[in-house]
N, C-alpha and C. Protein backbone atom coordinates (compact mmCIF):
# COMPACT_ATOMS: atom_id res chain seq x y z
N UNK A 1 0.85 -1.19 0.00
CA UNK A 1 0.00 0.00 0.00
C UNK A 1 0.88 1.24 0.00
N UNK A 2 0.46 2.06 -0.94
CA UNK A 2 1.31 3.36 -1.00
C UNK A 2 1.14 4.25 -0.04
N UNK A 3 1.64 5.14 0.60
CA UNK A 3 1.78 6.38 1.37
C UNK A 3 1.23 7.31 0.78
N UNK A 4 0.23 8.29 0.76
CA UNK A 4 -0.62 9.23 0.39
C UNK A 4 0.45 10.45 0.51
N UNK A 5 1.15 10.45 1.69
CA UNK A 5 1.87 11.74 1.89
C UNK A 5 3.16 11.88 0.86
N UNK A 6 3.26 13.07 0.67
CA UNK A 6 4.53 13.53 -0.34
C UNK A 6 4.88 14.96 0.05
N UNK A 7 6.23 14.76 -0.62
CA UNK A 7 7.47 16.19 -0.15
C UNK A 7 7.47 16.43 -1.39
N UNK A 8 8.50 18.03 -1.19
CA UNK A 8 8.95 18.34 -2.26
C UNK A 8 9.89 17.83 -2.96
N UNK A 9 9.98 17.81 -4.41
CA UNK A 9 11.24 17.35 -4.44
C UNK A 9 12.21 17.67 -5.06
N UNK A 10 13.66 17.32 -4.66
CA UNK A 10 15.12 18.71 -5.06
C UNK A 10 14.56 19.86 -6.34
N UNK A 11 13.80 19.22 -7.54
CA UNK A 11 13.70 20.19 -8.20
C UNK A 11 12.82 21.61 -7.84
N UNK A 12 11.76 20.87 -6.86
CA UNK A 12 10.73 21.78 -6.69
C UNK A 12 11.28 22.62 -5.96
N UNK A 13 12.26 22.24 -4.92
CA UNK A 13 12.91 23.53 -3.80
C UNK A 13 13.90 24.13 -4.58
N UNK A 14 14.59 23.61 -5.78
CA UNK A 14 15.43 24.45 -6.09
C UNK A 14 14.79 26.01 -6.52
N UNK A 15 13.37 25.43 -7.34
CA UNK A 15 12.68 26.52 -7.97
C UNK A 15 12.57 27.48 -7.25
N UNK A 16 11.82 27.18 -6.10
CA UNK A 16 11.82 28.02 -4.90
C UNK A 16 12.53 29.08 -4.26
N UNK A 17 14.00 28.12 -4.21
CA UNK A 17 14.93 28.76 -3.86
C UNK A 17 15.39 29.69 -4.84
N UNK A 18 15.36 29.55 -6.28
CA UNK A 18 15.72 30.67 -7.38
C UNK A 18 14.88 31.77 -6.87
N UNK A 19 13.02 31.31 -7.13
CA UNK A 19 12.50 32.38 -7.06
C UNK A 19 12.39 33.70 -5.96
N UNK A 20 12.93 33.08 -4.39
CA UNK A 20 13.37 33.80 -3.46
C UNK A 20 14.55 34.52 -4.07
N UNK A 21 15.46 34.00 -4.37
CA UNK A 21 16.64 34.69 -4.47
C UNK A 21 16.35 35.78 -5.73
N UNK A 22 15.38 35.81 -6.65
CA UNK A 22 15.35 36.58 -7.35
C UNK A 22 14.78 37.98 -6.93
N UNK A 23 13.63 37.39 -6.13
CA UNK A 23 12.98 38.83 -5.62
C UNK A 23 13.67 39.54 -4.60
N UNK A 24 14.62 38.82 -4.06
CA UNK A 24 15.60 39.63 -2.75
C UNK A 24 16.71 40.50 -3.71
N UNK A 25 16.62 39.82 -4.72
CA UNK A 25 17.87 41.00 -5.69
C UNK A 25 17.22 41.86 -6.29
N UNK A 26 15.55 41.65 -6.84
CA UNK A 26 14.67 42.96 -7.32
C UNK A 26 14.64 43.62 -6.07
N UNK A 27 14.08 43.47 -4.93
CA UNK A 27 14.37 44.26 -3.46
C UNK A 27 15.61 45.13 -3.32
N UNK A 28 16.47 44.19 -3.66
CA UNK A 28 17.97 45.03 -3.19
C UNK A 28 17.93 45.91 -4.11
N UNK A 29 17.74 45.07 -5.71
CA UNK A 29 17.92 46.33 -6.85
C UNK A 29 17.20 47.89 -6.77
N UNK A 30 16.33 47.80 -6.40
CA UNK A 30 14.98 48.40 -6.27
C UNK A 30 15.51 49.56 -4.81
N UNK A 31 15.95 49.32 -3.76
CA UNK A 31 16.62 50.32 -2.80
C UNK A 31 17.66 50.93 -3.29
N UNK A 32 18.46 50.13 -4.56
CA UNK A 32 19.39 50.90 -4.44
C UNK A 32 19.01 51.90 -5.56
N UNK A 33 18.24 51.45 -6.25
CA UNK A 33 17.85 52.40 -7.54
C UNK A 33 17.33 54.16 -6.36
N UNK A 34 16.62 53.64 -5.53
CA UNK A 34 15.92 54.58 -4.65
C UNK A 34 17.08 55.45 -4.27
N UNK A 35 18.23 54.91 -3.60
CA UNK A 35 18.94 56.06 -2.65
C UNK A 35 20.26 56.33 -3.93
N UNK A 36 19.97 55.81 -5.15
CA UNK A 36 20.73 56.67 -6.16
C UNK A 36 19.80 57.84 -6.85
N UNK A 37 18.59 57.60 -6.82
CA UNK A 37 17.78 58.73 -7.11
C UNK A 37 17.70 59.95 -6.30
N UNK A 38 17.86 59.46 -4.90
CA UNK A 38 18.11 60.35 -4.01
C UNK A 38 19.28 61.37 -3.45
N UNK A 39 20.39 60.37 -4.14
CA UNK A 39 21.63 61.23 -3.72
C UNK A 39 21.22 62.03 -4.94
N UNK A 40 21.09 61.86 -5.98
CA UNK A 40 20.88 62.67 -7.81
C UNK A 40 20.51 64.36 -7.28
N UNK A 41 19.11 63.56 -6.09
CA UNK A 41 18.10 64.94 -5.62
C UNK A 41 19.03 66.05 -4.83
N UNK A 42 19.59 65.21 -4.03
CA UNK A 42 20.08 66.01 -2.91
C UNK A 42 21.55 66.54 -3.51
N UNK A 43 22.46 66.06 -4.55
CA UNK A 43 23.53 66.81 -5.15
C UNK A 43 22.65 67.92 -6.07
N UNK A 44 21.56 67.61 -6.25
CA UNK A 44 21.20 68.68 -7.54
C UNK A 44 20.53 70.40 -6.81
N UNK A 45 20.09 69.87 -5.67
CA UNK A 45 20.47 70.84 -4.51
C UNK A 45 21.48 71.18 -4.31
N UNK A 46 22.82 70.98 -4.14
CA UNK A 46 23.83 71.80 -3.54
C UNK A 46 23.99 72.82 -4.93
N UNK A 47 23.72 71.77 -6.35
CA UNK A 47 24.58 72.70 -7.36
C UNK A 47 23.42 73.76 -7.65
N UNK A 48 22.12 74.02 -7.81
CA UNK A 48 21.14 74.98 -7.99
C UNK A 48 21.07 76.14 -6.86
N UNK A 49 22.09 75.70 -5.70
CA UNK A 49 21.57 77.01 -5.23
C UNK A 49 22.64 77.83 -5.30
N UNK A 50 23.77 77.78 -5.71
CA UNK A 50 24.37 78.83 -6.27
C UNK A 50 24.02 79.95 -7.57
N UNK A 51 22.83 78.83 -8.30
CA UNK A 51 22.51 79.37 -9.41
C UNK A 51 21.90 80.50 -9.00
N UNK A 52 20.89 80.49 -7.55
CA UNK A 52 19.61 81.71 -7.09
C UNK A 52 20.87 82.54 -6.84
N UNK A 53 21.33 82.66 -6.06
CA UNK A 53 22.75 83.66 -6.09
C UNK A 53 23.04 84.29 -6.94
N UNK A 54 23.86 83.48 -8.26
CA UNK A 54 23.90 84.50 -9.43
C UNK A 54 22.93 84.85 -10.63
N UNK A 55 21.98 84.27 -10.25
CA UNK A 55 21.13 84.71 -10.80
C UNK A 55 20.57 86.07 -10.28
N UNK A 56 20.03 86.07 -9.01
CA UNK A 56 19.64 87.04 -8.51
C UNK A 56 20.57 88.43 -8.52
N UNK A 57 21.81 87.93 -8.47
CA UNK A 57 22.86 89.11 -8.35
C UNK A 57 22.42 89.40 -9.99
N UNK A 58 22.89 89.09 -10.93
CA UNK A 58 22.82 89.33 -12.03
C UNK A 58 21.76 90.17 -12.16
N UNK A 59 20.35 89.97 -11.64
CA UNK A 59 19.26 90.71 -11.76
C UNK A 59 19.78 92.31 -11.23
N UNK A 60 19.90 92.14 -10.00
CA UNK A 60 19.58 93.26 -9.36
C UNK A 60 21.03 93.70 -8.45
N UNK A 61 22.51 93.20 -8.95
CA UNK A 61 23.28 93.37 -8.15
C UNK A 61 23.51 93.17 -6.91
N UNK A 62 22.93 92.32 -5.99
CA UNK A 62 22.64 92.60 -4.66
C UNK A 62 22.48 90.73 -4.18
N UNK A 63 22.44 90.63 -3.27
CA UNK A 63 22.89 89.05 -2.81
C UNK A 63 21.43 89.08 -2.24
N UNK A 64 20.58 87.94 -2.41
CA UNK A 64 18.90 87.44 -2.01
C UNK A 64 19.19 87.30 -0.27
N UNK A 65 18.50 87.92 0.17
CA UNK A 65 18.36 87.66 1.43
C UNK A 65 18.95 88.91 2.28
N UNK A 66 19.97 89.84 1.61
CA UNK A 66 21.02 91.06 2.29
C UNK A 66 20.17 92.41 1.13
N UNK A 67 19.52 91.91 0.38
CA UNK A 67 18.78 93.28 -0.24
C UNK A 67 17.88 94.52 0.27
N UNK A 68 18.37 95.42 0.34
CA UNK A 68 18.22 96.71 1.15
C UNK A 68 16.40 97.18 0.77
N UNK A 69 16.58 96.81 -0.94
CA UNK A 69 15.60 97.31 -2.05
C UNK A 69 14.39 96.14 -2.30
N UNK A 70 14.46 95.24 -1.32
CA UNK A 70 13.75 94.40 -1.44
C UNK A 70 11.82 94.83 -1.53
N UNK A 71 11.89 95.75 -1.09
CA UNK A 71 10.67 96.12 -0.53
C UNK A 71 10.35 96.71 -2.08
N UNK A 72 10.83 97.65 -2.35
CA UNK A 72 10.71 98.59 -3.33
C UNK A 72 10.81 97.70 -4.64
N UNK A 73 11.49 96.67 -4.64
CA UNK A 73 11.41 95.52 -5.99
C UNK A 73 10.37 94.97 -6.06
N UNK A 74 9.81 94.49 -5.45
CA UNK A 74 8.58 93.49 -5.34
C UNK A 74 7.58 94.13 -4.44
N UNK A 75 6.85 95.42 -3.72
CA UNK A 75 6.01 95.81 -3.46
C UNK A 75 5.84 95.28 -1.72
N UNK A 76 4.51 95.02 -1.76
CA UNK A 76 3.96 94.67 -0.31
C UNK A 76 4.71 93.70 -0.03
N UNK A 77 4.85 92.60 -0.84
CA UNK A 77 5.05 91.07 -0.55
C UNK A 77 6.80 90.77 -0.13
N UNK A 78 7.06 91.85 -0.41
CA UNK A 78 8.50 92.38 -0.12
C UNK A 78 8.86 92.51 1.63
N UNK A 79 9.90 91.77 2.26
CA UNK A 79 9.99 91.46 3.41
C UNK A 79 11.40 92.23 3.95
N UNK A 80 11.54 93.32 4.54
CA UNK A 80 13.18 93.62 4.51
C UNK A 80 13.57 93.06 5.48
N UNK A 81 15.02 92.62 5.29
CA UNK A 81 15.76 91.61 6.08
C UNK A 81 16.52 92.54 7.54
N UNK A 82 15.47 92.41 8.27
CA UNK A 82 16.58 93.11 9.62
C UNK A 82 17.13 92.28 10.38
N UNK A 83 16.71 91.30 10.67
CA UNK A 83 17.54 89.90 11.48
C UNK A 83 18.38 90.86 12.87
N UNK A 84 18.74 90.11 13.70
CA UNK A 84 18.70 90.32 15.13
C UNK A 84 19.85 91.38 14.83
N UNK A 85 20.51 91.93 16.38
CA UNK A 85 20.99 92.76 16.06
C UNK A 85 22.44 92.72 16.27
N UNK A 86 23.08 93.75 14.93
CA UNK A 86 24.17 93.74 14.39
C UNK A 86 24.12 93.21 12.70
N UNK A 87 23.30 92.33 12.70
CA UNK A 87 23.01 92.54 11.19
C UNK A 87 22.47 93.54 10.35
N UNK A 88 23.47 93.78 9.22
CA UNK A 88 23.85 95.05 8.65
C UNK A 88 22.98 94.79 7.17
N UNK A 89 21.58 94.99 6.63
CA UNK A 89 21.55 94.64 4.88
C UNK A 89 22.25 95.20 3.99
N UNK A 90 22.37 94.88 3.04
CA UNK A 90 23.24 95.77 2.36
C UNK A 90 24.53 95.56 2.22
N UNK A 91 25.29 95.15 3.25
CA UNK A 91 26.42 94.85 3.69
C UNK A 91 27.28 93.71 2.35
N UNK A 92 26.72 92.87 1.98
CA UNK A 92 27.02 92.08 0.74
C UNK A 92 27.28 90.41 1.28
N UNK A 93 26.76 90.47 3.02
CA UNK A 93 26.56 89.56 3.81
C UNK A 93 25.82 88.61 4.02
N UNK A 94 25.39 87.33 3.43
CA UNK A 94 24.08 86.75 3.94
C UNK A 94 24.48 86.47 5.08
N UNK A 95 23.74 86.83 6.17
CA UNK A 95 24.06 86.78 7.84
C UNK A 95 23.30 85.64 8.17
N UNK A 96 23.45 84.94 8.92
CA UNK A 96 22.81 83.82 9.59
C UNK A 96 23.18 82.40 9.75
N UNK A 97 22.41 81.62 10.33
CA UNK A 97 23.31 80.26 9.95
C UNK A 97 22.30 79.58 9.29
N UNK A 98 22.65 78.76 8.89
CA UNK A 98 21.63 77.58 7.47
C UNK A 98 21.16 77.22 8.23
N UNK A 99 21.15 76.82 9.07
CA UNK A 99 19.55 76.26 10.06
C UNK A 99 18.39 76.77 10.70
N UNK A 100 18.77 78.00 10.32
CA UNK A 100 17.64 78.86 11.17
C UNK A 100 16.37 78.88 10.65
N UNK A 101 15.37 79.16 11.57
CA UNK A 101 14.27 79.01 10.61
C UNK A 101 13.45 80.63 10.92
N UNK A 102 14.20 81.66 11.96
CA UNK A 102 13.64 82.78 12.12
C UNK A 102 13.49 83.70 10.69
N UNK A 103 12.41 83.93 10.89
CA UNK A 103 12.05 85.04 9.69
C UNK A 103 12.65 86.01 9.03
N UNK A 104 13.00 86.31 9.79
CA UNK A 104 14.00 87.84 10.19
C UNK A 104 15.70 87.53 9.79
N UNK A 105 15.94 86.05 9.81
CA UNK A 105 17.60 86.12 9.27
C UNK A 105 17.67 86.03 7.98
N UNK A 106 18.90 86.65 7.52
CA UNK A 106 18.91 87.00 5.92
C UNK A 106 18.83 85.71 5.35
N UNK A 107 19.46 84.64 5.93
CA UNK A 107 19.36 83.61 5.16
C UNK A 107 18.56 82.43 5.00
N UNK A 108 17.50 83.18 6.00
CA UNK A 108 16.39 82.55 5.66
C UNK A 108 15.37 83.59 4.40
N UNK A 109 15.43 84.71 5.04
CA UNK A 109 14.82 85.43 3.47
C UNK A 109 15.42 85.04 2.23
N UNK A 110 16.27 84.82 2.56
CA UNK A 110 17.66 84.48 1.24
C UNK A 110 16.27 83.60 0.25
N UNK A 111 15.69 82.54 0.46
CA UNK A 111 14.39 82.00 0.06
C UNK A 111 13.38 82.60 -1.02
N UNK A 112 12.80 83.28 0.30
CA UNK A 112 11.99 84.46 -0.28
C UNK A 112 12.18 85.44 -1.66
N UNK A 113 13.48 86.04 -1.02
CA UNK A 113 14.10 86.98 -2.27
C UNK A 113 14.16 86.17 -3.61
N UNK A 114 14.73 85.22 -3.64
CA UNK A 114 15.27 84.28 -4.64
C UNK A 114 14.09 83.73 -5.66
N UNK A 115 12.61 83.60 -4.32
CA UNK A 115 11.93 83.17 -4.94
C UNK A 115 10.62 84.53 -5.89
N UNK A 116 10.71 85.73 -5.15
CA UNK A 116 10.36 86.86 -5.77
C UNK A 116 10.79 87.03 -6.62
N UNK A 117 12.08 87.02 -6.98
CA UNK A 117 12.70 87.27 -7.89
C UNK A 117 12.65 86.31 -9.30
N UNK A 118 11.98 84.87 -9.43
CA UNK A 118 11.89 84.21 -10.41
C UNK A 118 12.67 83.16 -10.14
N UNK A 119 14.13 83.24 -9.62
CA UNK A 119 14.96 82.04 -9.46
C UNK A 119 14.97 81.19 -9.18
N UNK A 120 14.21 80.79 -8.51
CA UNK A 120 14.10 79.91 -7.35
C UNK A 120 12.31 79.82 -6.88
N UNK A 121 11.95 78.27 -7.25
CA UNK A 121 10.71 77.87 -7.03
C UNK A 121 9.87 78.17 -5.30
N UNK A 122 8.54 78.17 -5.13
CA UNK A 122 8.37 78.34 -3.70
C UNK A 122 7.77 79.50 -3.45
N UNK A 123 6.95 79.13 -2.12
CA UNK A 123 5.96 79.97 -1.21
C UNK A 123 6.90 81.54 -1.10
N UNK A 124 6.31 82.95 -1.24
CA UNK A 124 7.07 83.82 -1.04
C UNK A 124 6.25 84.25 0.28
N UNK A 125 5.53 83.35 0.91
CA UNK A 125 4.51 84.17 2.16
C UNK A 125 5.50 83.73 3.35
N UNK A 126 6.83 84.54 3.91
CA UNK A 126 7.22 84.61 5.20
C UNK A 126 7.08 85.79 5.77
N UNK A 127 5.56 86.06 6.02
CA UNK A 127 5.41 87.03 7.32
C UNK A 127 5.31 86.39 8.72
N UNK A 128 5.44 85.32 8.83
CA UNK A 128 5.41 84.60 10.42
C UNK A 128 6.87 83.01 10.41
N UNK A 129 6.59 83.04 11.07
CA UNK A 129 8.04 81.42 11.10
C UNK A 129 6.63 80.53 10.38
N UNK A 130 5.72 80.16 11.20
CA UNK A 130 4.57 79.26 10.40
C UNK A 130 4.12 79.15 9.29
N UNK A 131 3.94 80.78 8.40
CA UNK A 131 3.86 80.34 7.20
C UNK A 131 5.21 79.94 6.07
N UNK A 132 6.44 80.42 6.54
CA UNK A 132 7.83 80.49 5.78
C UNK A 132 7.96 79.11 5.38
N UNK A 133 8.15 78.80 3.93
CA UNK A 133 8.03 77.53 3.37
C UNK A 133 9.51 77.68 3.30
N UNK A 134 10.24 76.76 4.30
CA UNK A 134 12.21 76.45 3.98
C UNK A 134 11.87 74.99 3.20
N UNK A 135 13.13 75.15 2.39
CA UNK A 135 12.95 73.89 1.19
C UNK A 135 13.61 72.51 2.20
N UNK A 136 13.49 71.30 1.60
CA UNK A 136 13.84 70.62 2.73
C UNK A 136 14.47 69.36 1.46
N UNK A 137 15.39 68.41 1.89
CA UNK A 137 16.06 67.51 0.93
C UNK A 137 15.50 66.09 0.85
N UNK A 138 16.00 65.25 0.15
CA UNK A 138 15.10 64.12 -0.25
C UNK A 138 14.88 62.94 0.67
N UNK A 139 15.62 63.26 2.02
CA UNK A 139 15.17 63.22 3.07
C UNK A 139 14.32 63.55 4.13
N UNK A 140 14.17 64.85 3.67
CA UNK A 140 13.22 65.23 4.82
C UNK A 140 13.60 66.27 5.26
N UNK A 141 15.01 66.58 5.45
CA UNK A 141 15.91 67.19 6.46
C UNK A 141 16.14 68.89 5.33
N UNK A 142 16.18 70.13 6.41
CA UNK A 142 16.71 71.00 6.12
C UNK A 142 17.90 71.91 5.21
N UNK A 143 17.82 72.34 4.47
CA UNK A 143 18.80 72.60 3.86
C UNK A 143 18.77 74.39 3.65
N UNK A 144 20.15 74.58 3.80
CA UNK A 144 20.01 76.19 3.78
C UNK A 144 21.47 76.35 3.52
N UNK A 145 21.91 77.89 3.64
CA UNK A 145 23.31 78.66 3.07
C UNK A 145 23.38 79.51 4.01
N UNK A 146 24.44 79.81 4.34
CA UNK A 146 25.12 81.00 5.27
C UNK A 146 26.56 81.78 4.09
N UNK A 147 27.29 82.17 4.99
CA UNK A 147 28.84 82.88 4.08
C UNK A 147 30.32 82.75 5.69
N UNK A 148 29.40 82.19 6.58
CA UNK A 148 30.51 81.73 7.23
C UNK A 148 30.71 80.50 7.59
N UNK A 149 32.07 79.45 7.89
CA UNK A 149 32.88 78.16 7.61
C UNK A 149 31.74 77.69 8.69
N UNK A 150 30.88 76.16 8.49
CA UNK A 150 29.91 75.88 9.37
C UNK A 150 30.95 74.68 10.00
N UNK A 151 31.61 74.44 9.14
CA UNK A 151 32.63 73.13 9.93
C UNK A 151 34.13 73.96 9.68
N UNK A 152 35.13 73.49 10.88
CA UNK A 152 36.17 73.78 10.95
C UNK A 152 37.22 73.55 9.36
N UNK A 153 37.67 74.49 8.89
CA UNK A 153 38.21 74.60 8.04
C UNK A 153 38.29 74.37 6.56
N UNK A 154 37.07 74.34 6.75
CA UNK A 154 36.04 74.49 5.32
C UNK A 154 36.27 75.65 4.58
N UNK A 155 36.64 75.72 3.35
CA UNK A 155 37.23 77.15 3.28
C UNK A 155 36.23 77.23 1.65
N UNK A 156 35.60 78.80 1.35
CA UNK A 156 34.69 79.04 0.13
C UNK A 156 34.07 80.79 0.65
N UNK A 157 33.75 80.66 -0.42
CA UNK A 157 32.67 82.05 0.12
C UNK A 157 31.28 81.82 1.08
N UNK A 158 30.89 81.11 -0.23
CA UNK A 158 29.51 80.48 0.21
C UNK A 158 29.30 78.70 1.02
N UNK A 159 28.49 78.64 1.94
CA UNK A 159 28.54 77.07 2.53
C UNK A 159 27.03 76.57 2.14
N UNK A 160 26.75 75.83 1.62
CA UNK A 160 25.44 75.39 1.64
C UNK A 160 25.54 73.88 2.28
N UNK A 161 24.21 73.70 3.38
CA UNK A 161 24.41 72.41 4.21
C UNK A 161 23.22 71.78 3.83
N UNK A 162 22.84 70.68 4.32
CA UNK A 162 21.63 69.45 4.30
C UNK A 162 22.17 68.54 5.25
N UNK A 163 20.75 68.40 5.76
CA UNK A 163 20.86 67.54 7.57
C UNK A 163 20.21 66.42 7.05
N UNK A 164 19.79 65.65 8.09
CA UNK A 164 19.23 64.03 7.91
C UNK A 164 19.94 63.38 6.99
N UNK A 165 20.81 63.07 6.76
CA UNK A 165 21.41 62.02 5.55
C UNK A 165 21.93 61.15 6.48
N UNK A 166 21.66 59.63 6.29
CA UNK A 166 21.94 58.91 6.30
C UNK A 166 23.26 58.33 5.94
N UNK A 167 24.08 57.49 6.67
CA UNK A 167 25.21 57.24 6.32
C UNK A 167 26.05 56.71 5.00
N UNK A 168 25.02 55.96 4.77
CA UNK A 168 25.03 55.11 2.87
C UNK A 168 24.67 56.45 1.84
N UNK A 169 23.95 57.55 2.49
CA UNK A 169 23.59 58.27 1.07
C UNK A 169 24.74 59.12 1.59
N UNK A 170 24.82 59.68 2.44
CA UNK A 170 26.26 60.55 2.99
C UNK A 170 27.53 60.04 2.23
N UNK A 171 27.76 59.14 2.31
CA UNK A 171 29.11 58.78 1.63
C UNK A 171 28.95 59.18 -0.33
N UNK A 172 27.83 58.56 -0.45
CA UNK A 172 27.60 58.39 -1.84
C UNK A 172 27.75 59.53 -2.23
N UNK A 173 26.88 60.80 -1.42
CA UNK A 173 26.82 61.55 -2.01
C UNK A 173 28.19 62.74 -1.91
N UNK A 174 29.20 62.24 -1.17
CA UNK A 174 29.92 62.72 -1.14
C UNK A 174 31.17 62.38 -1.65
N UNK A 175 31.37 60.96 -2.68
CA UNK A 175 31.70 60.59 -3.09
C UNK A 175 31.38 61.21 -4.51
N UNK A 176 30.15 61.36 -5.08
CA UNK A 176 29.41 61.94 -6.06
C UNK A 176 30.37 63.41 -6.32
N UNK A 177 30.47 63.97 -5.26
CA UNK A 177 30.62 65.82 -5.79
C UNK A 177 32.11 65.94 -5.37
N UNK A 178 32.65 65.17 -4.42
CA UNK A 178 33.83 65.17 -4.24
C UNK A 178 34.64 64.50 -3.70
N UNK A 179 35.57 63.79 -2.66
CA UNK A 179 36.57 62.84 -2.61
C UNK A 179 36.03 61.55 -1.81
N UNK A 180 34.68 61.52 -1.05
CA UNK A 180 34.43 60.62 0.08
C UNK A 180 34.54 60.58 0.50
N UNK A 181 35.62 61.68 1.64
CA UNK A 181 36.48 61.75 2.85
C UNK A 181 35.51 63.03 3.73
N UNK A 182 34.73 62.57 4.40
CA UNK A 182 34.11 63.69 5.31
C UNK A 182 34.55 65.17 6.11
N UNK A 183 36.56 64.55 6.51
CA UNK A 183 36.96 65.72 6.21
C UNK A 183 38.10 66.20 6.11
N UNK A 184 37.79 66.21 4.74
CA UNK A 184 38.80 66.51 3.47
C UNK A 184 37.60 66.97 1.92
N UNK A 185 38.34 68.12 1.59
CA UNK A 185 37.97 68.57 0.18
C UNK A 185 37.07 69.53 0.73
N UNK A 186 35.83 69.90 -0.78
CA UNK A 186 35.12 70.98 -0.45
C UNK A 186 34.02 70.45 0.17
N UNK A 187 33.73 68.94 0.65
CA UNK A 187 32.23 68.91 0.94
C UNK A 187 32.62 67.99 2.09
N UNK A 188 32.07 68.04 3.26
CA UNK A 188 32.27 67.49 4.51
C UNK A 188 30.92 67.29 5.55
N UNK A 189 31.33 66.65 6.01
CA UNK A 189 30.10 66.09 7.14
C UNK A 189 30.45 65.87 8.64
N UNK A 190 29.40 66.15 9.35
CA UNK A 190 29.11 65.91 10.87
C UNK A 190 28.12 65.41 11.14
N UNK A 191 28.98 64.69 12.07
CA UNK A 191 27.42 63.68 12.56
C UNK A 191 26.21 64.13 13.62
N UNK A 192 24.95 64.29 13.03
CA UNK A 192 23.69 64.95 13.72
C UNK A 192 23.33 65.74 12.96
N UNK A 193 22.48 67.29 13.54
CA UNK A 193 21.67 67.54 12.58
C UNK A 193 22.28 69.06 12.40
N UNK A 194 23.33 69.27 13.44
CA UNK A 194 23.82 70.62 13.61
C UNK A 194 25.30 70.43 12.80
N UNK A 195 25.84 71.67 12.44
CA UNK A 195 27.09 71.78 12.20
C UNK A 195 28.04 72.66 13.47
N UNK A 196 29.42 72.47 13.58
CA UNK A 196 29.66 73.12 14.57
C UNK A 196 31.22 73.89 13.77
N UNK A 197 31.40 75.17 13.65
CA UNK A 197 32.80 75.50 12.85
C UNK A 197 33.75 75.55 14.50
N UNK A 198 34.02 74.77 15.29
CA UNK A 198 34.59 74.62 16.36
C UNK A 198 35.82 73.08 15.77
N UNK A 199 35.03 72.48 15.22
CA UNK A 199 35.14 71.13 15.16
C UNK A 199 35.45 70.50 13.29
N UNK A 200 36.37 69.81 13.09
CA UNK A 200 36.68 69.26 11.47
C UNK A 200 34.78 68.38 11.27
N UNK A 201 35.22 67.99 10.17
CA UNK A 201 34.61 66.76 9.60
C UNK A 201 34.51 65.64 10.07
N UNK A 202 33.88 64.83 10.50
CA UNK A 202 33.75 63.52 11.16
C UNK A 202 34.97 62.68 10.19
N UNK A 203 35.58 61.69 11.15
CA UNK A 203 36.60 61.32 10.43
C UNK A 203 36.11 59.89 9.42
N UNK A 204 35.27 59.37 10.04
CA UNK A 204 34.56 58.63 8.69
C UNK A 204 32.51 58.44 8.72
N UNK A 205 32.25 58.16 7.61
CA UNK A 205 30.89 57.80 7.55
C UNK A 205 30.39 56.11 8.77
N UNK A 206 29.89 56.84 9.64
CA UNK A 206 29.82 55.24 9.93
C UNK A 206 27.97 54.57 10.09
N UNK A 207 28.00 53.50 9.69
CA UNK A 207 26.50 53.12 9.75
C UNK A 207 25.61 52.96 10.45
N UNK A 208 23.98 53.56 10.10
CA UNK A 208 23.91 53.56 11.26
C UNK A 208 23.26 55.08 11.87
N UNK A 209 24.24 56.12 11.19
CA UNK A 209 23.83 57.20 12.13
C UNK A 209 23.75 58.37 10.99
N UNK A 210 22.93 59.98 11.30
CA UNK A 210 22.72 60.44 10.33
C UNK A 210 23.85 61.53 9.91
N UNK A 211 23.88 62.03 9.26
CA UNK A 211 24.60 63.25 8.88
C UNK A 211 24.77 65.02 8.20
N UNK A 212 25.04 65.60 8.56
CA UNK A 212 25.04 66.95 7.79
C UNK A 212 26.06 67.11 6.96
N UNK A 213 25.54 67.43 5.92
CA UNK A 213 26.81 67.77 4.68
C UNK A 213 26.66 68.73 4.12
N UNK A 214 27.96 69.43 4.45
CA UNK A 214 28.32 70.96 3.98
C UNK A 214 29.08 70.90 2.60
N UNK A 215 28.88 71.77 1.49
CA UNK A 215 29.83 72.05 0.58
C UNK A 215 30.43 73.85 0.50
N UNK A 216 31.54 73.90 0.08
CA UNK A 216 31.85 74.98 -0.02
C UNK A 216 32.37 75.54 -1.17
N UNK A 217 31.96 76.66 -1.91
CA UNK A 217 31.96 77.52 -3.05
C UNK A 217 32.32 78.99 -3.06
């Protein structure tokens, strides 16, 4: 009398086993397609916002965010940059640090102006911190410009940073624009969400944890 019960057999598990292994490499393929799309986003940010800069200068001589004439260019909707005190407009200064999100610092108007002006996409309504639309990276995380060194010995005119990066897109993407070495060259990183110009570049990417990456121009 035969046995009713039955297994698989070698061929059937091999199948199996292909077809697992195939979809774990569309999976893998498929993330990595994602955080190469993403570094694409977040380098194509560092290089466009130099463009609002000279673009805007080109317009109107004057640096977005430090414009004296802001008011008088664009009417009501026109915000003049007084930012706390000792900041000077006019000066040829964007004052502030890239993280700020107060209304009132130039480099957060820096936004605004850029975006009055045509250059640069985005909400021009910052009459309160609540309504001020700051652009944010393909992370999630903050991104902004100052004109002073946000990490120790970062040397450029201009610094433009982006927070939340992740350690795998951190490298990549810093591998992408310049040497991979966090700190070394023009683009560097610290680990968290702040930059500190007290302190170098983290000495490597490690996994795991997030990062800020500064470039300098």
């Amino acid at each position: 009398m035969k046995n009713g019960q039955g297994g698989f057999t070698l061929v059937e598990i091999a199948i199996v086993l292909v077809i697992i292994g195939l979809l774990l490499g569309g999976v893998l393929k498929g993330q990595e397609l994602i955080n190469s799309a993403k570094v694409k986003n977040i380098a194509n940010d560092f290089r466009t916002i130099p463009l609002f800069i000279y673009g805007y200068q080109d317009k109107f001589k004057r640096l977005p965010g430090d414009d004296p004439d802001v008011a008088g260019r664009f009417g009501s909707n026109g915000v003049l940059a007084t930012g706390p005190a000792g900041h000077k407009v006019g000066n040829g200064i964007i004052e502030g640090q890239w993280d700020s999100k107060e209304v009132t610092d130039e480099n957060v108007l820096f936004w605004q102006h850029a975006r009055l002006a045509g250059v640069a996409a985005g909400s021009t309504d910052f009459s309160d911190a609540t309504k001020a639309s700051l652009p944010s990276n393909a992370e999630g995380g903050q991104i902004g410009i100052q004109m002073t060194p946000p990490i120790k010995d970062l040397s450029g005119t201009y610094y433009v940073c982006s927070t939340g990066i992740n350690s795998k897109l951190a490298q990549q993407l810093d591998t992408t624009m310049d040497d991979g070495a966090p700190d070394r060259g023009t683009v560097r990183a610290q680990e968290g969400s702040t930059t500190s110009s007290a302190t170098g570049g983290a000495s490597k990417y490690d996994d795991g944890k997030s990062y800020t990456v500064c470039q300098a121009f």
